[in-house]
C-alpha atoms as a PDB file:
ATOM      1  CA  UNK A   1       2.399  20.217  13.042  1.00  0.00           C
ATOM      2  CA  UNK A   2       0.870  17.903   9.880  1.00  0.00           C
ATOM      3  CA  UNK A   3      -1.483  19.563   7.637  1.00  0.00           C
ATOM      4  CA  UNK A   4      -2.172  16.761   5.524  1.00  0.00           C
ATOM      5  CA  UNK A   5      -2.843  12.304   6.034  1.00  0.00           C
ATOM      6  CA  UNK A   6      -1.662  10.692   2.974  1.00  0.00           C
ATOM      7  CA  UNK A   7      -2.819   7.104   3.012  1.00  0.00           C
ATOM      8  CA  UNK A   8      -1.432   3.984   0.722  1.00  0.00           C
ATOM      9  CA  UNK A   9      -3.878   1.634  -0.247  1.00  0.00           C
ATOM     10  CA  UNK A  10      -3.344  -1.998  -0.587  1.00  0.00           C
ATOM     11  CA  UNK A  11      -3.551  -3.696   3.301  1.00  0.00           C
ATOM     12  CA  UNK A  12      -4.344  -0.106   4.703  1.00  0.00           C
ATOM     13  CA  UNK A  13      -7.982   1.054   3.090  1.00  0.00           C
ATOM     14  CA  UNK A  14      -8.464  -2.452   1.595  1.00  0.00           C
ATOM     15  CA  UNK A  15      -7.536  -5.692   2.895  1.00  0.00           C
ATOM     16  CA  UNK A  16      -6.286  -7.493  -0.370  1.00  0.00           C
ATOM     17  CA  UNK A  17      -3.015  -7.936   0.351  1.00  0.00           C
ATOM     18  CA  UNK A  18      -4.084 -12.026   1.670  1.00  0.00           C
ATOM     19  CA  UNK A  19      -6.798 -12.294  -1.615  1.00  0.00           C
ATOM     20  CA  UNK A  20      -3.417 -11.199  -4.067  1.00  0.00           C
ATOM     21  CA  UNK A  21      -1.503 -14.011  -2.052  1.00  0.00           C
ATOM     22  CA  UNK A  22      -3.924 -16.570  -2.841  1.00  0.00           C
ATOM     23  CA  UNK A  23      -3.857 -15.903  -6.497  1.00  0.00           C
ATOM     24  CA  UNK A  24      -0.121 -15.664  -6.806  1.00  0.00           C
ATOM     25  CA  UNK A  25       0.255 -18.884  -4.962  1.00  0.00           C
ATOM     26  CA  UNK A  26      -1.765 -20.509  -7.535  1.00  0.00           C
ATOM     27  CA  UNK A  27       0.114 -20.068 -10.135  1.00  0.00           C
ATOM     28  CA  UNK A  28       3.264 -20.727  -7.936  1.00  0.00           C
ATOM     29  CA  UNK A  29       1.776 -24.520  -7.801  1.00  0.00           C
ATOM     30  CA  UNK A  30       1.420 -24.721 -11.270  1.00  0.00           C
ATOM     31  CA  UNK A  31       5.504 -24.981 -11.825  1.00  0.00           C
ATOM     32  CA  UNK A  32       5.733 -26.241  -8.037  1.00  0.00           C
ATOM     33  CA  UNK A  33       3.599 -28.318  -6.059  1.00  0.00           C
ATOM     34  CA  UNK A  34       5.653 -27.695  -2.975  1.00  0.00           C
ATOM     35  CA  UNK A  35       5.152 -24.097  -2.595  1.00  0.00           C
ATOM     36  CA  UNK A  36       3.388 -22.502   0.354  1.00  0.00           C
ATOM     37  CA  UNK A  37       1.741 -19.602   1.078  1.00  0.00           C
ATOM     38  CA  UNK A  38       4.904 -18.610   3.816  1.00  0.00           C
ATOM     39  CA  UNK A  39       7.578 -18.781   0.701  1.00  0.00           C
ATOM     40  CA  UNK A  40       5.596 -15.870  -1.334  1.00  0.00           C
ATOM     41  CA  UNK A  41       5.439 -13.573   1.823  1.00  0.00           C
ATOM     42  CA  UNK A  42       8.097 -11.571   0.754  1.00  0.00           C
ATOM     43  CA  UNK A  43       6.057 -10.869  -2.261  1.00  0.00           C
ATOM     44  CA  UNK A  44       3.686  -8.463  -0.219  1.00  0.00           C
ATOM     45  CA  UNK A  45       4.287  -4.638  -0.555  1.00  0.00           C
ATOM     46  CA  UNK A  46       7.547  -4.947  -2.294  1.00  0.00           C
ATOM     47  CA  UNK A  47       8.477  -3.973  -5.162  1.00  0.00           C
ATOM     48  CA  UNK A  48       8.122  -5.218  -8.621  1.00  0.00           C
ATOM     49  CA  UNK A  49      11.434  -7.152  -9.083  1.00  0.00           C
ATOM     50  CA  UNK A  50      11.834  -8.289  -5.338  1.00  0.00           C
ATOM     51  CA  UNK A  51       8.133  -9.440  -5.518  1.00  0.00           C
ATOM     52  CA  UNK A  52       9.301 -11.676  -8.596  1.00  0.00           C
ATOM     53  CA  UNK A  53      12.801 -12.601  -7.445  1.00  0.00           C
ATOM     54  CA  UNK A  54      10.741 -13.960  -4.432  1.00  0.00           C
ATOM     55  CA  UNK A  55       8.134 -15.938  -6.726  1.00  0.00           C
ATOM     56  CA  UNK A  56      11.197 -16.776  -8.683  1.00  0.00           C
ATOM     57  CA  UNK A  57      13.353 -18.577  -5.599  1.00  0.00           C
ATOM     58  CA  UNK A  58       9.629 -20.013  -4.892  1.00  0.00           C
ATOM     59  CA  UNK A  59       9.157 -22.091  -7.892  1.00  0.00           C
ATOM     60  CA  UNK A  60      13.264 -22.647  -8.678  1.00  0.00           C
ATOM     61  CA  UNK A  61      12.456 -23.641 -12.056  1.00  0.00           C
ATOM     62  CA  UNK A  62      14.678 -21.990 -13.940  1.00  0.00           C
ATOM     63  CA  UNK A  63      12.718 -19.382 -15.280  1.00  0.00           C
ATOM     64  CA  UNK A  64      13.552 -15.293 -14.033  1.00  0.00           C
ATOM     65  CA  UNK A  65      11.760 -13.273 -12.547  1.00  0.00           C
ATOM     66  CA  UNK A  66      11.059 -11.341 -15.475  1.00  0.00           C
ATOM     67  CA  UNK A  67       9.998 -14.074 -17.283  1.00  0.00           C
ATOM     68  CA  UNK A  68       7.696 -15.296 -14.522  1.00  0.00           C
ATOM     69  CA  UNK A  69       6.103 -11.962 -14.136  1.00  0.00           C
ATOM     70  CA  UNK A  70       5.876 -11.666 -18.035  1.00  0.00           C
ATOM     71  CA  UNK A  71       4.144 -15.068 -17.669  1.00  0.00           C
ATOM     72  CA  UNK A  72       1.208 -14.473 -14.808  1.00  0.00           C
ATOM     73  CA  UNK A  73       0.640 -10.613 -16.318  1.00  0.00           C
ATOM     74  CA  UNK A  74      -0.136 -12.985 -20.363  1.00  0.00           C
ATOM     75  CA  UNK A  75      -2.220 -15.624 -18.429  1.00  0.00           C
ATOM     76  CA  UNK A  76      -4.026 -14.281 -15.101  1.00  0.00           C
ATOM     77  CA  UNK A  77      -5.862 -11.276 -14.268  1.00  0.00           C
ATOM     78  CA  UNK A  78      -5.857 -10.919 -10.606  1.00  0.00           C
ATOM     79  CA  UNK A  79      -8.226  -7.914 -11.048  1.00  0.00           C
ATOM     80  CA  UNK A  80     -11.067  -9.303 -12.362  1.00  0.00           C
ATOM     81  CA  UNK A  81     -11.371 -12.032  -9.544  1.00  0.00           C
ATOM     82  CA  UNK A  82     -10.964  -9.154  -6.996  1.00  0.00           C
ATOM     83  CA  UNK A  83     -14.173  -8.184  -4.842  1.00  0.00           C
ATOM     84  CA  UNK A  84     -12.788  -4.416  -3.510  1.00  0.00           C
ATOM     85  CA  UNK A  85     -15.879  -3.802  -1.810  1.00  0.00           C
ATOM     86  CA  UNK A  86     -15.894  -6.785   0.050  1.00  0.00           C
ATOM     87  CA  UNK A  87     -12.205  -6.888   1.235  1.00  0.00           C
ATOM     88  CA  UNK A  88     -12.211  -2.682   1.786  1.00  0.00           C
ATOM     89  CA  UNK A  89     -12.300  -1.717   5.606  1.00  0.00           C
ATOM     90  CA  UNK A  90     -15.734  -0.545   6.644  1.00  0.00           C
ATOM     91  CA  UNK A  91     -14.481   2.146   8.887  1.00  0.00           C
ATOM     92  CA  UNK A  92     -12.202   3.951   6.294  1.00  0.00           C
ATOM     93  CA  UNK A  93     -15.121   6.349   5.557  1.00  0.00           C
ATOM     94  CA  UNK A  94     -15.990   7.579   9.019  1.00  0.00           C
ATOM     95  CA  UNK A  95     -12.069   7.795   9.652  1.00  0.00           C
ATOM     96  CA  UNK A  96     -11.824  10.081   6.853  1.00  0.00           C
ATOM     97  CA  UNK A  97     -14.701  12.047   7.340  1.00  0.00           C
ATOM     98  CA  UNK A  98     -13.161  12.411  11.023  1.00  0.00           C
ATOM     99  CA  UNK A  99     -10.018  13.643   9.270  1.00  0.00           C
ATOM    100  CA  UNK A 100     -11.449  16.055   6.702  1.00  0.00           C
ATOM    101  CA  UNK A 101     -13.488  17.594  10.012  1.00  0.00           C
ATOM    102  CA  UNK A 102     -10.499  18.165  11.694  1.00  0.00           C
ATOM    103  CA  UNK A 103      -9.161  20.611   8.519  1.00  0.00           C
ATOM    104  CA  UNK A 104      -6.617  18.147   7.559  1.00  0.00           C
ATOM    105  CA  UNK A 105      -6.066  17.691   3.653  1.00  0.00           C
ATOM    106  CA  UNK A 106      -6.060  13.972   2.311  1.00  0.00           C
ATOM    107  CA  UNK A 107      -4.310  12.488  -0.262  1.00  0.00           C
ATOM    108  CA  UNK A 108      -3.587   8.840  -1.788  1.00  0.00           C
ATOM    109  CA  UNK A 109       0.027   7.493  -2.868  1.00  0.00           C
ATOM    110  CA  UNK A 110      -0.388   3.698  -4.001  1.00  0.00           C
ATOM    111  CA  UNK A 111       1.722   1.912  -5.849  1.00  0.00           C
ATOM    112  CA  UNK A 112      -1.121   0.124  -7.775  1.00  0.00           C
ATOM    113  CA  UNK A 113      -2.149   1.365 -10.736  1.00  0.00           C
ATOM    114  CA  UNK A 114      -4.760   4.027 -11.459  1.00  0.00           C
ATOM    115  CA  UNK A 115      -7.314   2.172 -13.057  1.00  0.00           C
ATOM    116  CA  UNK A 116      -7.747  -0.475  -9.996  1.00  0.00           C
ATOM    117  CA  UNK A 117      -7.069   3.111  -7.583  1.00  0.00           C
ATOM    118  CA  UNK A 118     -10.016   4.522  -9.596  1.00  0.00           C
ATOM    119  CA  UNK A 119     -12.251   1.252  -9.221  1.00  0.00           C
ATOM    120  CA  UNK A 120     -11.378   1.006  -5.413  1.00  0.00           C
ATOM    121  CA  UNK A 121     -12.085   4.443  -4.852  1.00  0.00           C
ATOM    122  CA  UNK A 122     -15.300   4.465  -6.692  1.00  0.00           C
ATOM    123  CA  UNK A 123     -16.895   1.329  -5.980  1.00  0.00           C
ATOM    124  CA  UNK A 124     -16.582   2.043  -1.889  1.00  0.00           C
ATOM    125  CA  UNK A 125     -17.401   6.187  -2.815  1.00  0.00           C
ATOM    126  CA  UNK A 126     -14.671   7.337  -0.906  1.00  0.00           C
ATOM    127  CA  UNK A 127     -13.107   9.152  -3.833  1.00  0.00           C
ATOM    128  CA  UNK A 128     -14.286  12.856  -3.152  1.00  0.00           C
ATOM    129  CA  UNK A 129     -12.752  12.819   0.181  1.00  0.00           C
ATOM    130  CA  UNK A 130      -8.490  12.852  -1.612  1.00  0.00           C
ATOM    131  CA  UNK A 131      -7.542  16.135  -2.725  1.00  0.00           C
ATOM    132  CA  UNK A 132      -4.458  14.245  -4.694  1.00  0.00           C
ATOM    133  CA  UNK A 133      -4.719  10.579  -5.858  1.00  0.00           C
ATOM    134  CA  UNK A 134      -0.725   9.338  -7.123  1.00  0.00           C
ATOM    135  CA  UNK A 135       0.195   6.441  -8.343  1.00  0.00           C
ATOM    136  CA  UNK A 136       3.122   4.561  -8.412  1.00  0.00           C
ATOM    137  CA  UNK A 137       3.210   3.750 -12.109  1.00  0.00           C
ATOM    138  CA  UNK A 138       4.209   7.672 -12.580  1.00  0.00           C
ATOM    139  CA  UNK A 139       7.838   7.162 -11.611  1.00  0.00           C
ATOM    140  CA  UNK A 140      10.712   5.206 -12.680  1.00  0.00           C
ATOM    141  CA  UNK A 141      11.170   3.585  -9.062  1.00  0.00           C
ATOM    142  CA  UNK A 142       9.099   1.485  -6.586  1.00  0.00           C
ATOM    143  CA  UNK A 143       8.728   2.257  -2.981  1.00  0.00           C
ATOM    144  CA  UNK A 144      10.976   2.237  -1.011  1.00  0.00           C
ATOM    145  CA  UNK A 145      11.971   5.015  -3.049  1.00  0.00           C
ATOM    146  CA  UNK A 146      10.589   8.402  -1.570  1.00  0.00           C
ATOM    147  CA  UNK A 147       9.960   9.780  -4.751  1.00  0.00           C
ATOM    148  CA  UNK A 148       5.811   9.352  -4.749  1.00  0.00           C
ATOM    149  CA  UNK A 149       5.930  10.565  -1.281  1.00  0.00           C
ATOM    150  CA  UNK A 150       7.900  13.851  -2.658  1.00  0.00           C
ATOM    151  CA  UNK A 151       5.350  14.277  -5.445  1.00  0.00           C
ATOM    152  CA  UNK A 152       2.197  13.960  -3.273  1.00  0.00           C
ATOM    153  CA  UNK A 153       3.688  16.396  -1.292  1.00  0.00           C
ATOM    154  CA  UNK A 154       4.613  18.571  -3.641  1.00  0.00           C
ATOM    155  CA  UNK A 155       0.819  18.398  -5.267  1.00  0.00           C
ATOM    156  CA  UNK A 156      -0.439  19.549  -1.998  1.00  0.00           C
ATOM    157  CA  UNK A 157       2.224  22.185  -1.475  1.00  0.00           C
ATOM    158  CA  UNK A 158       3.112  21.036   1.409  1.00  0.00           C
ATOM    159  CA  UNK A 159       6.406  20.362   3.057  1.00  0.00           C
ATOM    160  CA  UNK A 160       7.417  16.601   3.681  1.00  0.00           C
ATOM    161  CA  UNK A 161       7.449  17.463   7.323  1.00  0.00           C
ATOM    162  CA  UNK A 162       4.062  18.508   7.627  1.00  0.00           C
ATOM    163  CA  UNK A 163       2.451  15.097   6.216  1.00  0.00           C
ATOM    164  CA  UNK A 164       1.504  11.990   7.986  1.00  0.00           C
ATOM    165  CA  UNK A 165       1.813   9.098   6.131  1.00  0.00           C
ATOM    166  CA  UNK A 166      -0.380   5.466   6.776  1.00  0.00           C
ATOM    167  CA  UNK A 167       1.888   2.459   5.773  1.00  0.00           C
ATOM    168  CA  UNK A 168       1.837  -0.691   6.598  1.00  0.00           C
ATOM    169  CA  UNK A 169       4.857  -2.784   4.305  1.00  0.00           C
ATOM    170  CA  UNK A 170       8.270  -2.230   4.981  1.00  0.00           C
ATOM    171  CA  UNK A 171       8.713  -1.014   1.799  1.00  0.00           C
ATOM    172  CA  UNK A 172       5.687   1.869   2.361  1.00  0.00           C
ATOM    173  CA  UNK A 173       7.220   2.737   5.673  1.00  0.00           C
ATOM    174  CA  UNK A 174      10.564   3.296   4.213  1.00  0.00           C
ATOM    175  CA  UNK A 175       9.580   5.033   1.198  1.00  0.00           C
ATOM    176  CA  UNK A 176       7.590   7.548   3.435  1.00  0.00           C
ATOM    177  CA  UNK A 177      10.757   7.695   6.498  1.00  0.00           C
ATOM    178  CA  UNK A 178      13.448   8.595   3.743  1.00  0.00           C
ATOM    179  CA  UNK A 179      10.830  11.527   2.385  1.00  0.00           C
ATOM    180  CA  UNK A 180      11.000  12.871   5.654  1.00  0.00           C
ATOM    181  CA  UNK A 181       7.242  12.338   6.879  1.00  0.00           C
ATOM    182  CA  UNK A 182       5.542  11.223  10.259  1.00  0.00           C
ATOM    183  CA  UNK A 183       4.275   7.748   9.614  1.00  0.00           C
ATOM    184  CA  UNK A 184       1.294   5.439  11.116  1.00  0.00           C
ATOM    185  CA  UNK A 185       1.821   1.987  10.461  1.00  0.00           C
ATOM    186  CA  UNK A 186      -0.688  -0.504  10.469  1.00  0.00           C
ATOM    187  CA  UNK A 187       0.178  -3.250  12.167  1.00  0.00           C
ATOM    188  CA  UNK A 188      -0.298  -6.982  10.220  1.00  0.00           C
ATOM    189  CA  UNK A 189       0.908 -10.131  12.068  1.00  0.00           C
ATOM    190  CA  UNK A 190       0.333 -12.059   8.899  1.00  0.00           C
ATOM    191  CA  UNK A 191       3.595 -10.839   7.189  1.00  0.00           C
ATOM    192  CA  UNK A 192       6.810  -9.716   8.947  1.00  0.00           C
ATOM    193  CA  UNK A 193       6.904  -6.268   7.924  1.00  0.00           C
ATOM    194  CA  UNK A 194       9.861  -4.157   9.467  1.00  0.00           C
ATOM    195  CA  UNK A 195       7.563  -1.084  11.064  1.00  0.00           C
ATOM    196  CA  UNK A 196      10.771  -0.164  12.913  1.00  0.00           C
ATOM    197  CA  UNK A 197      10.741   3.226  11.334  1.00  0.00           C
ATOM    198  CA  UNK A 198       7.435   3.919  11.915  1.00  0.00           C
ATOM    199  CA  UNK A 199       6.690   6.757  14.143  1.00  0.00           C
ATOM    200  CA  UNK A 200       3.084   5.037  15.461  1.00  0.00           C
ATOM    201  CA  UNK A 201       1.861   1.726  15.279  1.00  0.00           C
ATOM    202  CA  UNK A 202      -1.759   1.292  14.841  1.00  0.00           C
ATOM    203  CA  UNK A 203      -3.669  -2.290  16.173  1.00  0.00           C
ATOM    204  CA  UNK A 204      -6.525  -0.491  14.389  1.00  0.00           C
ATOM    205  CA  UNK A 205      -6.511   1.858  11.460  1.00  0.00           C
ATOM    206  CA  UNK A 206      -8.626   4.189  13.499  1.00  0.00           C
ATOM    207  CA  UNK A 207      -5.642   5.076  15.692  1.00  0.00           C
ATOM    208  CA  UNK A 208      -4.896   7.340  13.005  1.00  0.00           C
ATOM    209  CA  UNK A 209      -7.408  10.103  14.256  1.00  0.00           C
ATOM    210  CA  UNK A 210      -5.974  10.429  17.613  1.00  0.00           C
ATOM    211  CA  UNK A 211      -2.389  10.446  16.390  1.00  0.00           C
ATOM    212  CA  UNK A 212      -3.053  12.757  13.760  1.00  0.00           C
ATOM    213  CA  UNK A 213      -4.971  15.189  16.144  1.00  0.00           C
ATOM    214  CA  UNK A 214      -1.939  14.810  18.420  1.00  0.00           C
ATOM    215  CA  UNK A 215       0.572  15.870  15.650  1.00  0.00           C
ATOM    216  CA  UNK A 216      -1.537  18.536  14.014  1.00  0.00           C
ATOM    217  CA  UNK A 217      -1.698  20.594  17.624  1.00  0.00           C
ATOM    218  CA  UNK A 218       2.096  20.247  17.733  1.00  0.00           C
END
């Protein structure tokens, strides 16, 4: 039985996973012309030093990770470019309210920090409806660590096994199966995310009220 739906964020309320890609590739082409979109792929939902390792192999310039990261984060703020009311899912609201109607709590755990969270959640005025709002920048390690998936728990004092979590990397899906939760994951065929420990996969994010009725009866 699930008591709570704790939701990530980036390619599950808001589709910016693609408008992050495009901005990363750019300055990919900068140092090399060849690069494609396909080579920074592994860049999506991972975490901070396999996204970079990945832009790193990209470019092959000689330059680490660290130092390419250090780079963009000096010279390119993808924040400012980002519309989050044009790229966040329409539906997310009426799935939510759905949610909150049924008694379930709701909670957020993205690894973005909270100043974009807090734009995201304000600018589409879905903030009221998340009892607990986590961020990644918190703890020392990156999904797929469990940790933020122990903490949000733990602010709703609730066991792990009573929480559903809504995924969608491989890294999110992991993070949420080694914290011991039910997960929904969205499916993307854009990237090759491993869902394979996913306990539902969604073609639609509004799957989730149906499987989370199903799971809170039993």
């Amino acid at each position: 039985m699930i008591k709570a739906v704790i939701f990530d964020m980036d390619g599950v309320l808001i589709d910016s996973e693609p408008e992050y890609l495009k901005i990363d590739l750019e300055f990919a082409r900068k140092k090399n012309p060849d690069v494609t979109l396909e080579d920074l792929f592994g860049m999506v939902g991972s975490s901070r030093e396999d996204a970079w390792s990945c832009m790193a192999r990209a470019v092959h310039n000689g330059q680490t990770w660290e130092e390419l990261r250090d780079e963009f984060r000096r010279t390119v703020d993808p924040y400012s470019q980002m519309d989050y009311r044009r790229i966040f899912r329409p539906e997310v609201p009426g799935i939510l309210e759905e949610l909150r109607g049924m008694g379930l709590r709701l909670a957020l755990a993205s690894s973005t920090g909270i100043t974009i969270i807090n734009r995201v959640l304000t600018e589409n005025n879905i903030r009221s409806y998340f009892e607990s709002v986590v961020t990644g920048a918190q703890f020392k390690r990156s999904k797929p660590d469990p940790e933020i998936y122990h903490y949000t728990a733990a602010c709703l004092g609730l066991p792990e096994s009573q929480c559903l979590a809504v995924e969608d990397s491989t890294f999110g899906v992991t993070a949420a199966s080694r914290a011991g939760m039910k997960i929904a994951a969205l499916i993307d065929p854009r990237f090759q995310f491993d869902q394979s420990l996913a306990d539902y996969r969604m073609e639609r994010l509004s799957e989730v009220v149906k499987i989370a009725a199903e799971l809170k009866k039993n």
